[in-house]
Protein backbone atom coordinates (compact mmCIF):
# COMPACT_ATOMS: atom_id res chain seq x y z
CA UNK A 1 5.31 22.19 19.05
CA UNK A 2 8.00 23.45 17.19
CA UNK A 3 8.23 23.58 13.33
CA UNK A 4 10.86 20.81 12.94
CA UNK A 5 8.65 18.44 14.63
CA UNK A 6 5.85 18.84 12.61
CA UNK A 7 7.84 18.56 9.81
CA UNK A 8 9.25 15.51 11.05
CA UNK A 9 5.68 13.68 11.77
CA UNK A 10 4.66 14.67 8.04
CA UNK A 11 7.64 12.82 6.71
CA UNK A 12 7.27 10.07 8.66
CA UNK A 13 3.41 9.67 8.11
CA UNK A 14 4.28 10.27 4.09
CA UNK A 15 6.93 7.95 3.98
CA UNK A 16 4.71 5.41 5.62
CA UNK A 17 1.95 5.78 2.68
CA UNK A 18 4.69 6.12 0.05
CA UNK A 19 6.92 2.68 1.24
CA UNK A 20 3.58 1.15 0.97
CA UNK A 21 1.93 2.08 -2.05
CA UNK A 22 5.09 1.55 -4.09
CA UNK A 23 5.57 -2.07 -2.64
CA UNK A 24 1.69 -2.47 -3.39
CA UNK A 25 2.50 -1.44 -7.16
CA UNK A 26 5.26 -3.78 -7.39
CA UNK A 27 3.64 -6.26 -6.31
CA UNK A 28 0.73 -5.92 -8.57
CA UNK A 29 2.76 -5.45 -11.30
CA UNK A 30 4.20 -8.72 -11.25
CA UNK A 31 0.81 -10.32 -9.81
CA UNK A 32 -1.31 -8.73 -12.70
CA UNK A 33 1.41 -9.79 -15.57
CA UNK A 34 0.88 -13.21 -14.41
CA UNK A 35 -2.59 -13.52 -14.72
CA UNK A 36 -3.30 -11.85 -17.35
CA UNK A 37 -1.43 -14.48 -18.80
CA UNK A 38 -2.78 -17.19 -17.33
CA UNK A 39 -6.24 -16.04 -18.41
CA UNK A 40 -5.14 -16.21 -21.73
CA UNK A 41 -4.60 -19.74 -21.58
CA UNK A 42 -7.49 -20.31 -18.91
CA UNK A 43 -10.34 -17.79 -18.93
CA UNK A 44 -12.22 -19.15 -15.74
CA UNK A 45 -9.03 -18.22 -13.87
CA UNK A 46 -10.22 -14.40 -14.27
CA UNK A 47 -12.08 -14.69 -10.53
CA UNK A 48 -8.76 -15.78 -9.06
CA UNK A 49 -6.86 -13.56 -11.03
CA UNK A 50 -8.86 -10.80 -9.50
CA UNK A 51 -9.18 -11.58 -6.50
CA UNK A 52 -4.59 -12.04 -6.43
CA UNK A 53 -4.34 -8.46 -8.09
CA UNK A 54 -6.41 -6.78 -5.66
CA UNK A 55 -5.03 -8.42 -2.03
CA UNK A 56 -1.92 -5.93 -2.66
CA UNK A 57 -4.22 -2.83 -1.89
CA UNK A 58 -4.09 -3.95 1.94
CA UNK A 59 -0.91 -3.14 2.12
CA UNK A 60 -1.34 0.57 1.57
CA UNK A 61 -4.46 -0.13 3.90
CA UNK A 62 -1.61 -1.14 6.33
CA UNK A 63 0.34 2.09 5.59
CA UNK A 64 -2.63 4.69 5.96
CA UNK A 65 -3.48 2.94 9.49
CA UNK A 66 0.42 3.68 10.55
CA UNK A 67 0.40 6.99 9.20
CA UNK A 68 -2.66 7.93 11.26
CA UNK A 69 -1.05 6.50 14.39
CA UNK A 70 2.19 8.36 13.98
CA UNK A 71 -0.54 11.73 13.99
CA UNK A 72 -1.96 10.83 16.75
CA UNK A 73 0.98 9.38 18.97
CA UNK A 74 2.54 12.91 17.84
CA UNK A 75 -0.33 15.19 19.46
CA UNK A 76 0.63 13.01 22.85
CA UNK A 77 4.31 14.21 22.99
């Protein structure tokens, strides 16, 4: 396989993680703002608060799966 390609599977399986994991830090951004202040008005919303900041983290979940598929569809070719 020549050098190019290889080069070209690493970008796409980095890009894959990277869209992910910034999209996953946006989100909790804006998820963890709001509940922290909600907990400061409420503090037996902390469970639900928790639970909302962390269901963002399966999206990079999401990512590292594709990234592994495009290195393994790539040793096919």
């Amino acid at each position: 396989m020549a050098i190019e390609a290889t080069v070209g599977i690493a970008i796409g399986a980095a890009s894959a993680i990277i869209g992910t994991a910034w999209a996953a830090a946006w989100a909790e951004k804006a998820i963890g703002t709001a509940a922290i202040g909600a907990m400061t008005e409420k503090e037996e919303l902390f469970g639900k608060g928790l639970v909302l900041t962390v269901i963002p983290e399966t999206i990079v979940i999401f990512g590292l799966v594709v990234a592994i598929l495009i290195i393994g569809m790539a040793g096919q070719a």
